[in-house]
N, C-alpha and C. Protein backbone atom coordinates (compact mmCIF):
# COMPACT_ATOMS: atom_id res chain seq x y z
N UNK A 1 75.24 111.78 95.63
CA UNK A 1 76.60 112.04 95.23
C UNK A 1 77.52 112.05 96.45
N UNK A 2 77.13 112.40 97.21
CA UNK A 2 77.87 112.51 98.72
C UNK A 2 78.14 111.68 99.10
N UNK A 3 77.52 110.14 98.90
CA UNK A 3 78.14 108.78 99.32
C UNK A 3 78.81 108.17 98.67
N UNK A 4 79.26 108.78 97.37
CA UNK A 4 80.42 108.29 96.09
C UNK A 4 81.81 108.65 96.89
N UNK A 5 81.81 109.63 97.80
CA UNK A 5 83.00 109.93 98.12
C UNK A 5 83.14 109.71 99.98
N UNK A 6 82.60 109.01 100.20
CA UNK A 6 82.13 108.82 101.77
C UNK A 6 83.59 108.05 101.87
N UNK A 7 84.02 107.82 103.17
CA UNK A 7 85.11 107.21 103.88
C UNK A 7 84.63 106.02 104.92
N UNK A 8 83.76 106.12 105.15
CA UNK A 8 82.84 105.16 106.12
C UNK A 8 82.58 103.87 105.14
N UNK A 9 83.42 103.04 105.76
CA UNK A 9 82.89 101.48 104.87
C UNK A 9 81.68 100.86 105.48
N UNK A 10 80.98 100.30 104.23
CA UNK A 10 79.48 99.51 105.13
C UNK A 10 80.48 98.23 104.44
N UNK A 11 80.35 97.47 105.70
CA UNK A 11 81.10 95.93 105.41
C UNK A 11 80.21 95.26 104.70
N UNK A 12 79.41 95.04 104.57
CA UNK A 12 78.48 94.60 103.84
C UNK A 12 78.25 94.03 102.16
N UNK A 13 78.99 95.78 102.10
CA UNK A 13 79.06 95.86 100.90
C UNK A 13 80.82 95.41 100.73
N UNK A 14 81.56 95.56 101.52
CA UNK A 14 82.91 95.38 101.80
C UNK A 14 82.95 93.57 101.34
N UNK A 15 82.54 93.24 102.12
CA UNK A 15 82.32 91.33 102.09
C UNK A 15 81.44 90.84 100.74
N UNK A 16 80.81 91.82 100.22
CA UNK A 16 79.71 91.36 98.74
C UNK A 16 81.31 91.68 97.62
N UNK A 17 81.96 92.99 97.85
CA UNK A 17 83.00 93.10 97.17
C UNK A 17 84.12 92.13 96.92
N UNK A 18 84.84 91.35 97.97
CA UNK A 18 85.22 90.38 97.99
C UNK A 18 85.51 89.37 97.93
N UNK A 19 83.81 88.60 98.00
CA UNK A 19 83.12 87.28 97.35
C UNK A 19 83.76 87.74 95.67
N UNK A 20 82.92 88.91 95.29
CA UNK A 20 83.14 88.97 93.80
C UNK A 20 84.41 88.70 92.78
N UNK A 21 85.15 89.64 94.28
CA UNK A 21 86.67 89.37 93.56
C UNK A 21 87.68 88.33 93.82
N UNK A 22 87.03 87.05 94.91
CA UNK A 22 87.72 86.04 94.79
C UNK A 22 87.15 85.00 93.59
N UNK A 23 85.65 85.34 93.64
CA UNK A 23 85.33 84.39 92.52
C UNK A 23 86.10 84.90 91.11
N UNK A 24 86.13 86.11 90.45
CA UNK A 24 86.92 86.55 89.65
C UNK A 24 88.11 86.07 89.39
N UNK A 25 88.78 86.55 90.48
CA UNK A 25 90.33 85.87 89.97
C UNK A 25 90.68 84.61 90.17
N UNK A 26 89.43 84.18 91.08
CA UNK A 26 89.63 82.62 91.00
C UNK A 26 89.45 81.78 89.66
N UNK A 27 88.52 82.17 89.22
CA UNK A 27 88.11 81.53 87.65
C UNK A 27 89.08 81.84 86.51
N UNK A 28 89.67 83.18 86.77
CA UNK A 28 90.83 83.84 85.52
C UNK A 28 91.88 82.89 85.89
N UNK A 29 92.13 82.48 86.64
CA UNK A 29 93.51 81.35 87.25
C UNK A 29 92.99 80.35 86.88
N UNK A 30 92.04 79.68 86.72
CA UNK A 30 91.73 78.29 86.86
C UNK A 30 91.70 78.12 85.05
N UNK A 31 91.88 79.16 84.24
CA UNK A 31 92.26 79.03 82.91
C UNK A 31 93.20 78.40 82.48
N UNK A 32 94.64 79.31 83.47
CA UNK A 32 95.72 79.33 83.39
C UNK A 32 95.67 77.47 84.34
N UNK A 33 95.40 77.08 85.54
CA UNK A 33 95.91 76.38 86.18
C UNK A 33 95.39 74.97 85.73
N UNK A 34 93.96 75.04 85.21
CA UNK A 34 93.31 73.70 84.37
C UNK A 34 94.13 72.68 83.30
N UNK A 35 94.22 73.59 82.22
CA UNK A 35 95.85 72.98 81.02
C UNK A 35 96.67 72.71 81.59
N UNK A 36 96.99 73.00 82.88
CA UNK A 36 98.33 72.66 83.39
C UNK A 36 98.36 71.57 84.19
N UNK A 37 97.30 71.53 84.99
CA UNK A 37 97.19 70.01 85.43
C UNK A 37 96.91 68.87 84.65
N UNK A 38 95.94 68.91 83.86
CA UNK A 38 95.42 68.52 82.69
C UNK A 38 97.16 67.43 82.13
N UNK A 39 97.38 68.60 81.92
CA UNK A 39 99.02 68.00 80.79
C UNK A 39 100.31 67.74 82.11
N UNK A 40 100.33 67.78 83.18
CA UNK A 40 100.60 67.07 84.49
C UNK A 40 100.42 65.82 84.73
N UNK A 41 99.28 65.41 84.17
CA UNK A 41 98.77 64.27 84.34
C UNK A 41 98.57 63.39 83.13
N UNK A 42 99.16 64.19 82.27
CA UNK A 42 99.23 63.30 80.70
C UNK A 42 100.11 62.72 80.47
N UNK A 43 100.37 62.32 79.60
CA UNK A 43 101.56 61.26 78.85
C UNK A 43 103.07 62.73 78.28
N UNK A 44 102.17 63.58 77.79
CA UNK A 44 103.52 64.33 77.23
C UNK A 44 104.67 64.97 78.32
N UNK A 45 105.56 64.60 77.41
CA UNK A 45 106.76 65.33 78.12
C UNK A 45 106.59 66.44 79.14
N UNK A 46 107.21 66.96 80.01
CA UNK A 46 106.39 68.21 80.69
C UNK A 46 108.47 69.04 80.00
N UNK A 47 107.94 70.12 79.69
CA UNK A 47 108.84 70.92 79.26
C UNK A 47 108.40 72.43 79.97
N UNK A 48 109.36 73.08 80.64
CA UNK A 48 108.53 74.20 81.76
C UNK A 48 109.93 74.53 81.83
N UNK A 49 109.81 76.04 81.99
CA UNK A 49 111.08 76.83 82.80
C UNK A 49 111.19 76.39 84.09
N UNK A 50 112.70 76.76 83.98
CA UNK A 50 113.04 76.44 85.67
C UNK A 50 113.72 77.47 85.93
N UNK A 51 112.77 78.95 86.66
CA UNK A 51 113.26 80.02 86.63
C UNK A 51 114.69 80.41 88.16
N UNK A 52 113.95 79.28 89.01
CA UNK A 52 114.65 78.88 90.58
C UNK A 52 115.23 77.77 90.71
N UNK A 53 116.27 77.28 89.64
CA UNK A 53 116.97 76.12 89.98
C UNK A 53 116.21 75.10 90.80
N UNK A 54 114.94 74.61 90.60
CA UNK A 54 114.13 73.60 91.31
C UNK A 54 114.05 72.43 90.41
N UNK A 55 114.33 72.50 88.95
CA UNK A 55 114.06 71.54 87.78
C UNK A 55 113.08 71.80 87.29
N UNK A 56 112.58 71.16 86.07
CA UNK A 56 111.11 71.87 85.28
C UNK A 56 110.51 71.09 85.99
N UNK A 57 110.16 69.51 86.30
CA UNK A 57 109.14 69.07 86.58
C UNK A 57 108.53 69.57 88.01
N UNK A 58 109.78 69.59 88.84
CA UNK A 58 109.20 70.38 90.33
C UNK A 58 108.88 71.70 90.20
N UNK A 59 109.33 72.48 89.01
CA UNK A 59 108.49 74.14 89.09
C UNK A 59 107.15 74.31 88.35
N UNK A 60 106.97 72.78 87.63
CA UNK A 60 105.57 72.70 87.49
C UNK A 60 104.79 72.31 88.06
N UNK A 61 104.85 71.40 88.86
CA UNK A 61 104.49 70.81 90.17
C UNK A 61 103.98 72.13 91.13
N UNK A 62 104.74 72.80 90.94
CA UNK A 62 104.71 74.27 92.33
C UNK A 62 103.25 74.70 91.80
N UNK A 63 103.33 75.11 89.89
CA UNK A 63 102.77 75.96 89.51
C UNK A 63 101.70 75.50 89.28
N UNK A 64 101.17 74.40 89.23
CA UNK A 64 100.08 73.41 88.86
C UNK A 64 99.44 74.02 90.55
N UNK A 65 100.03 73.07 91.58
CA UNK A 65 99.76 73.63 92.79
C UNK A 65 99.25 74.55 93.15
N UNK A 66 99.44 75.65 92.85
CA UNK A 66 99.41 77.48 92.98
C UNK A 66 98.37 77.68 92.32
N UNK A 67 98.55 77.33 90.53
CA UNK A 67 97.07 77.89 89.71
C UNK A 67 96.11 77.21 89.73
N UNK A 68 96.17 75.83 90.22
CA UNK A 68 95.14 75.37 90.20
C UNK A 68 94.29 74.80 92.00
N UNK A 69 94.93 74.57 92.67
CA UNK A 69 94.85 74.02 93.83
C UNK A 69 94.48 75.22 94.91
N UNK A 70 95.63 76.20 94.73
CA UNK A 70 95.45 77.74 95.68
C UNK A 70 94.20 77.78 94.90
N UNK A 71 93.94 78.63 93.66
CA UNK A 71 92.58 78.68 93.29
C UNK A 71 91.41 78.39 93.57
N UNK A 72 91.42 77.45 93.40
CA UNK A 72 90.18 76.68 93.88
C UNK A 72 89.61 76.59 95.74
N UNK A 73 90.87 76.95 96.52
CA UNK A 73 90.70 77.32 98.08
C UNK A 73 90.42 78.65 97.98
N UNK A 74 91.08 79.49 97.22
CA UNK A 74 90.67 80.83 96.93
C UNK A 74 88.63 81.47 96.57
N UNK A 75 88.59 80.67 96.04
CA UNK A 75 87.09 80.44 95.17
C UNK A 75 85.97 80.40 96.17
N UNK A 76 86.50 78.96 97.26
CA UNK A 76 85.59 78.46 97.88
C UNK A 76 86.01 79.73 99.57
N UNK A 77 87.29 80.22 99.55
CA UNK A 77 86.81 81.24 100.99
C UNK A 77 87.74 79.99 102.21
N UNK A 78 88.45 79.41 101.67
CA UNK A 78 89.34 78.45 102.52
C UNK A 78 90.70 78.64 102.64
N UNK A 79 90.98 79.22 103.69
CA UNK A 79 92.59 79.25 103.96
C UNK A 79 92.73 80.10 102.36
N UNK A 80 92.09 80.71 102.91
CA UNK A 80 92.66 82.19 101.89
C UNK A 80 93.65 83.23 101.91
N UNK A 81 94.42 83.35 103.15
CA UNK A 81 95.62 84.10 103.30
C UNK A 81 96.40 83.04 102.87
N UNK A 82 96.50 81.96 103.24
CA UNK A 82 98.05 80.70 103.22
C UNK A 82 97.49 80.45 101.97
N UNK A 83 96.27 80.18 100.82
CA UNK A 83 96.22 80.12 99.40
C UNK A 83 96.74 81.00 98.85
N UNK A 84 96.65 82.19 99.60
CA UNK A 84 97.46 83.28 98.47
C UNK A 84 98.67 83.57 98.56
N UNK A 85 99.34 82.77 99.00
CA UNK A 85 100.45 83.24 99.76
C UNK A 85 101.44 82.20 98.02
N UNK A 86 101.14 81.06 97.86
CA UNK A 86 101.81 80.49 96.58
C UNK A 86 101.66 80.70 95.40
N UNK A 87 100.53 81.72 95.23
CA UNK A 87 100.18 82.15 93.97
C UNK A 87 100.64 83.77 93.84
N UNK A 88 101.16 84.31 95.28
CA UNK A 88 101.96 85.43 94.85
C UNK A 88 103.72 85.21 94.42
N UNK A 89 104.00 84.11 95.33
CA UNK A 89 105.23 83.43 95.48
C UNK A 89 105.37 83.37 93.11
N UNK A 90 104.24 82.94 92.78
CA UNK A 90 104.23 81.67 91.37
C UNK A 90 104.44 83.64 90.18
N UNK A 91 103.33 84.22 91.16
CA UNK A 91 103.57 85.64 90.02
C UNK A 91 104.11 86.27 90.24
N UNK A 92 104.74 86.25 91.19
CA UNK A 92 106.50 87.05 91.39
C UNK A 92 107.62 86.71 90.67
N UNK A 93 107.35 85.44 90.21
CA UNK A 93 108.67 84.73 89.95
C UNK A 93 108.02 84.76 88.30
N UNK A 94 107.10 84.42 87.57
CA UNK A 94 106.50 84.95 86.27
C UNK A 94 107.14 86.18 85.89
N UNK A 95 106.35 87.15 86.70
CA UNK A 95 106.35 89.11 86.46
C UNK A 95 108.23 89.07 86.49
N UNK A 96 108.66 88.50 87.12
CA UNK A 96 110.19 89.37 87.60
C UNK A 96 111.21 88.12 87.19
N UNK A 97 111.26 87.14 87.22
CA UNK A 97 112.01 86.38 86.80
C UNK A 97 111.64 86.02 85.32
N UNK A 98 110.72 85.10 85.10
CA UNK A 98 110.60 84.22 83.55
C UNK A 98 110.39 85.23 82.70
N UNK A 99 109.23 86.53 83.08
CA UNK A 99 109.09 87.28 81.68
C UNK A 99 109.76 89.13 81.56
N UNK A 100 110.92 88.70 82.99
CA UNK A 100 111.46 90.05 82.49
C UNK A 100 111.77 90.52 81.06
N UNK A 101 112.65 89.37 80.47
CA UNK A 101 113.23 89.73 79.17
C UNK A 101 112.23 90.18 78.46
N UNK A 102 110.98 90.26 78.35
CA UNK A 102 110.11 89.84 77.50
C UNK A 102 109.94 91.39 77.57
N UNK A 103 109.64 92.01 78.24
CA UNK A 103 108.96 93.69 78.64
C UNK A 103 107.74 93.14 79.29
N UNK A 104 107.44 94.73 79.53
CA UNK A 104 106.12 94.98 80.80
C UNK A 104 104.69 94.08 79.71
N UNK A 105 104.54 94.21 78.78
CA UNK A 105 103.68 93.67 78.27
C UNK A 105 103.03 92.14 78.76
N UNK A 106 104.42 91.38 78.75
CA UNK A 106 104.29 90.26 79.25
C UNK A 106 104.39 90.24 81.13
N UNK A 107 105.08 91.41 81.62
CA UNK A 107 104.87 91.36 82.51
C UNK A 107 103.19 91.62 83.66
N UNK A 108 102.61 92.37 82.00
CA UNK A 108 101.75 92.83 83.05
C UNK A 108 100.67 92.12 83.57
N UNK A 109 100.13 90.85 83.59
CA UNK A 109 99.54 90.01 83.80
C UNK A 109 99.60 89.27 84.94
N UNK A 110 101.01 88.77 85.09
CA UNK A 110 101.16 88.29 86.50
C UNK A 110 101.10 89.56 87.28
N UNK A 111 101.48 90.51 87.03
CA UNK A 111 101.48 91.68 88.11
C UNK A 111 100.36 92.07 88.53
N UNK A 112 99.37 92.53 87.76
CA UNK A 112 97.83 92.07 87.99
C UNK A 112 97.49 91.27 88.80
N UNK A 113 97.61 89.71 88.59
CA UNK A 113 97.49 88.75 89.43
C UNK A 113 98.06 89.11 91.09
N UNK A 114 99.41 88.95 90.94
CA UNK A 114 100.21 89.43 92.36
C UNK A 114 99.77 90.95 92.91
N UNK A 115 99.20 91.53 92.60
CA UNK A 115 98.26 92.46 93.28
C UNK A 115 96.68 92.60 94.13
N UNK A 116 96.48 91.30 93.15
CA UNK A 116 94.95 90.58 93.59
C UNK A 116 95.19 89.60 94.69
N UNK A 117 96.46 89.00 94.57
CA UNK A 117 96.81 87.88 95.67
C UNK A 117 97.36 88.68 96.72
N UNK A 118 97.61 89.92 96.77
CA UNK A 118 98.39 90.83 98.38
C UNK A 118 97.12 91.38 99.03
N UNK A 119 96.30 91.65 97.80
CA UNK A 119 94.79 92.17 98.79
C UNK A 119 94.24 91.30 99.30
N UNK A 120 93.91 90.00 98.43
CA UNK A 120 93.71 88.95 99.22
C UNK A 120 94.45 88.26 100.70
N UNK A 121 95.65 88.29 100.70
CA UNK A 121 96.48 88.07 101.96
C UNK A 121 95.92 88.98 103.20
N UNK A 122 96.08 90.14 102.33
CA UNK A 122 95.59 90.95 103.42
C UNK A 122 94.07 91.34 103.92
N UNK A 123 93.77 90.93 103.25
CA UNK A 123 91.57 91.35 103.54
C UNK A 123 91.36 90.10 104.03
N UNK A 124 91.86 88.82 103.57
CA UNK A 124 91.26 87.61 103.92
C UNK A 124 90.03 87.42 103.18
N UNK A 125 89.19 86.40 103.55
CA UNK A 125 88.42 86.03 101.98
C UNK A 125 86.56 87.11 102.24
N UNK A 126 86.78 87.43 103.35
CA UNK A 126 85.03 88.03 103.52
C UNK A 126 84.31 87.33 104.16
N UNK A 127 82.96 87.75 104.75
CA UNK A 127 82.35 86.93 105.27
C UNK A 127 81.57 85.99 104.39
N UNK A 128 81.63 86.18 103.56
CA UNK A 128 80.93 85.01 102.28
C UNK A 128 81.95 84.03 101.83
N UNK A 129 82.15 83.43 103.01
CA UNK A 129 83.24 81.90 102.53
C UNK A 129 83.26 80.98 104.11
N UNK A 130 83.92 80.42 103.62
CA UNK A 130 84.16 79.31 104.54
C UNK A 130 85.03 79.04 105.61
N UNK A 131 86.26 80.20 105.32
CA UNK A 131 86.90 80.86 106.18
C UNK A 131 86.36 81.50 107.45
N UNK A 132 84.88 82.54 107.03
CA UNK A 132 84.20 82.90 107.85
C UNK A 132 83.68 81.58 108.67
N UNK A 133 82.81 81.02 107.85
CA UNK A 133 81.69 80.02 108.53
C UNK A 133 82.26 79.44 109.63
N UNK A 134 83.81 78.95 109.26
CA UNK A 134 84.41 77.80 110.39
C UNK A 134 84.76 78.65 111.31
N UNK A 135 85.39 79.65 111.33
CA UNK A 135 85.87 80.68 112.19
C UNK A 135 84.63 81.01 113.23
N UNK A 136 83.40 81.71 112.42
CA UNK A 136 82.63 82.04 113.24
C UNK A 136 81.69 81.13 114.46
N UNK A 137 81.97 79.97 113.82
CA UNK A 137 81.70 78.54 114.61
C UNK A 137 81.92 78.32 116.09
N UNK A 138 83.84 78.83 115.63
CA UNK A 138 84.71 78.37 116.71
C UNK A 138 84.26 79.90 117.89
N UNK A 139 83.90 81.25 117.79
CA UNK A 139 83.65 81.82 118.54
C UNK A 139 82.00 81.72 118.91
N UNK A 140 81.60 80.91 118.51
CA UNK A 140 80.16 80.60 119.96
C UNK A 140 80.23 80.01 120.70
């Protein structure tokens, strides 16, 4: 019971935590970011908010980018601070711009997300990625 409340991190377990939770939210995005490329690359019309005066096709372009592209660098442990950096940019502008009107309900999802993408910015991806591997390369 005494190590449920310990303050001493074993990195170990710190970096096993991390793997877990990039693969996690990497895959919950790649729901959202798959259909979207998918129909990016289709014949239909692209019809999309344009919550930043950018036009729909370039704020889908962003968002295709972000859910599906950041993701997938996210997943693999690559340029995982600068991946997360457009997918907080994509659920900032979701949570606080497109689904204010809507209430917290709809908000609360991207906010979720944009909470998972600031820890990520900030922890970086763990030593279980590729981020590590190349990094640790360059210091031998």
């Amino acid at each position: 019971m005494r190590q449920t409340y310990s303050t001493i991190l074993d990195l170990q377990k710190v970096d096993l935590g991390l793997l877990i939770f990039r693969i996690g939210i990497s895959c919950l995005m790649l729901t959202h970011g798959t259909p979207k490329l998918i129909r990016f690359f289709g014949n239909e019309e692209i019809i999309f908010a344009d919550p930043i005066g950018l036009g729909a096709t370039t704020s889908f372009a962003l968002t295709v980018f972000a859910e599906f592209l950041c993701s997938v660098l996210i997943l693999i442990g690559l340029a995982t601070r600068l991946a997360a950096i457009p997918l907080m940019i994509t659920m900032a502008v979701a949570a606080l711009i497109v689904h204010m009107p809507d209430g917290f309900g709809r908000q609360e999802l991207p906010l979720l997300y944009l909470t998972g993408y600031i820890l990520l910015f900030f922890t970086g991806s763990g030593k279980y990625s590729l981020d590590h591997y190349f990094l640790a390369g360059k210091n031998k």
